[in-house]
Protein backbone atom coordinates (compact mmCIF):
# COMPACT_ATOMS: atom_id res chain seq x y z
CA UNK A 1 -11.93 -1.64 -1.18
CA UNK A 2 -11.88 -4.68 -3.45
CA UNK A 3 -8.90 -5.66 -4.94
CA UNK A 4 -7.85 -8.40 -7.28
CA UNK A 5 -3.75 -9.45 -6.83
CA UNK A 6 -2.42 -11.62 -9.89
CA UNK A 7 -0.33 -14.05 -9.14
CA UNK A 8 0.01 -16.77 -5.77
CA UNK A 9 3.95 -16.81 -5.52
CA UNK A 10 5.31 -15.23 -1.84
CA UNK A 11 4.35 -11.57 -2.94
CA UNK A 12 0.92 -11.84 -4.31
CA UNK A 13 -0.02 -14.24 -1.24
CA UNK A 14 2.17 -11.93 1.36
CA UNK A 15 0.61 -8.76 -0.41
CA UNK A 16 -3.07 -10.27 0.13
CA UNK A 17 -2.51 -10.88 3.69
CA UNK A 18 -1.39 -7.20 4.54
CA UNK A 19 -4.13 -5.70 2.37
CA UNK A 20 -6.71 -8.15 4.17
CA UNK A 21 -5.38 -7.26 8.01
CA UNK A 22 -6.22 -3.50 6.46
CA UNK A 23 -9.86 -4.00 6.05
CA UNK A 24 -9.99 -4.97 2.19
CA UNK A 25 -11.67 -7.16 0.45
CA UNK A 26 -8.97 -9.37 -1.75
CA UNK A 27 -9.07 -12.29 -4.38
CA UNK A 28 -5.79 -13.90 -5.38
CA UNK A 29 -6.17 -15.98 -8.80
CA UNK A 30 -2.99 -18.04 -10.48
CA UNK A 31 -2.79 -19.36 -13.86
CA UNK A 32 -1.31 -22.04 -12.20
CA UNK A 33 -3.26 -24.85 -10.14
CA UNK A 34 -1.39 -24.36 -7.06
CA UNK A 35 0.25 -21.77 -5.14
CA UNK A 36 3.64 -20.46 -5.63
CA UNK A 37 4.50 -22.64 -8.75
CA UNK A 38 6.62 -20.29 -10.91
CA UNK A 39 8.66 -17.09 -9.77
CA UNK A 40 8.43 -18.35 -6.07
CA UNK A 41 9.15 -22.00 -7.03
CA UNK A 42 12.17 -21.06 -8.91
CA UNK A 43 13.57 -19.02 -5.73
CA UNK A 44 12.69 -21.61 -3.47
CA UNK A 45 10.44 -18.67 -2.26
CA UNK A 46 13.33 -16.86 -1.36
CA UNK A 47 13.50 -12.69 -0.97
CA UNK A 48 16.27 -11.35 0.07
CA UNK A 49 16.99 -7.75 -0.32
CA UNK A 50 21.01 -7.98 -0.85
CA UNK A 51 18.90 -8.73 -4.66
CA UNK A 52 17.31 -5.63 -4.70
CA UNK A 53 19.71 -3.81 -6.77
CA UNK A 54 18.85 -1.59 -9.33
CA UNK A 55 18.98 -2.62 -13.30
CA UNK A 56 19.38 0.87 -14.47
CA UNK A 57 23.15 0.73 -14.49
CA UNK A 58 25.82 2.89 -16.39
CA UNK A 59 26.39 -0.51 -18.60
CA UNK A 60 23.15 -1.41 -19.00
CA UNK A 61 22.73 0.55 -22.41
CA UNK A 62 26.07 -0.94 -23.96
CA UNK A 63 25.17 -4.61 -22.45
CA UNK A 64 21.63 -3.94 -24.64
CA UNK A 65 22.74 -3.04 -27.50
CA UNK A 66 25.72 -6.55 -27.42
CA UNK A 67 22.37 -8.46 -26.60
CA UNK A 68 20.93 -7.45 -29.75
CA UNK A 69 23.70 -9.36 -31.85
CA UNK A 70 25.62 -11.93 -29.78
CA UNK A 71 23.68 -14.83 -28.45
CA UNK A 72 25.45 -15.56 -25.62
CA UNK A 73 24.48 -13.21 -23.46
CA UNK A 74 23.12 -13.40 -20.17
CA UNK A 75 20.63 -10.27 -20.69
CA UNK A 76 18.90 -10.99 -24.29
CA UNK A 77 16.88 -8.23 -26.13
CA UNK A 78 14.75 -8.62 -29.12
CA UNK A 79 13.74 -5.22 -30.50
CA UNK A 80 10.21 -4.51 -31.58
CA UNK A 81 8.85 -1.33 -33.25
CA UNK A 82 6.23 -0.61 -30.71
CA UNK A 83 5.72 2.67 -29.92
CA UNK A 84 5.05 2.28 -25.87
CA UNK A 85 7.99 -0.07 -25.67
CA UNK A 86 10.49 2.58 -27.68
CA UNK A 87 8.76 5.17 -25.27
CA UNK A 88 8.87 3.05 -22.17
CA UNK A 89 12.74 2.33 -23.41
CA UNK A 90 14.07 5.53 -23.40
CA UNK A 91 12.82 6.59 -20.26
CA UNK A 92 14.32 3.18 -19.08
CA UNK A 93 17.74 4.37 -20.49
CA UNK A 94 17.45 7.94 -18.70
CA UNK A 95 17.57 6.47 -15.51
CA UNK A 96 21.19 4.22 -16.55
CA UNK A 97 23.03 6.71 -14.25
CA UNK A 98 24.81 5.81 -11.32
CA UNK A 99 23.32 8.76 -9.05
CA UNK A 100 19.56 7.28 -10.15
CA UNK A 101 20.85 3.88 -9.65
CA UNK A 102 21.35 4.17 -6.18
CA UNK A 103 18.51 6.15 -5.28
CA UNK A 104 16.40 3.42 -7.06
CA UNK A 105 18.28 0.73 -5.44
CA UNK A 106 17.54 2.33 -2.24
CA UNK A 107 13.69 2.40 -2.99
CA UNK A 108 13.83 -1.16 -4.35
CA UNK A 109 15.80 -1.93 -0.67
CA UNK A 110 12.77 0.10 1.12
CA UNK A 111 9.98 -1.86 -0.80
């Protein structure tokens, strides 16, 4: 199989790798000139999976809707009347429950 992997931080390149000891055929391309200059540089190309919690929490929804009018907040949000992002949105929201937090912190942890 051929496959194309956007972006050359620690994922994309440690993604290629794994796909390539499978058998496949894989270009990585960067908008960047060199390798692991945004994401990856900003980490110091650091993963650690003590980060691999879950953003669908119980506050999430309230800590949205605070982002929409007070600037100093670490999460901002700028709503636009798209229909895939309203869509996308509320299933986003559906998941803000602790028992689907930790079952998608879990698969975050697995991944």
């Amino acid at each position: 199989m051929k496959i194309l992997i956007l972006g050359a931080g620690v994922i994309g390149v440690t993604t290629a790798y794994s796909l390539v000891k499978d058998g496949h055929q894989v270009a990585v391309i960067d908008r960047q000139s060199k390798q692991a200059m945004e994401t990856s540089f900003g980490n110091a190309g650091l993963i650690s999976p003590g980060h691999s919690f879950a953003w669908t929490t119980p506050k999430l929804p309230g800590n949205l809707m605070k982002s929409l009018f007070q600037k100093q907040q670490v999460f901002r949000f700028k709503f636009h009347w798209s229909p895939g992002l309203i869509r996308w949105g509320l299933q986003f929201i559906r998941q803000c429950k602790s028992e689907h937090m930790k079952t998608n912190t879990m698969k975050k942890l697995f991944l």
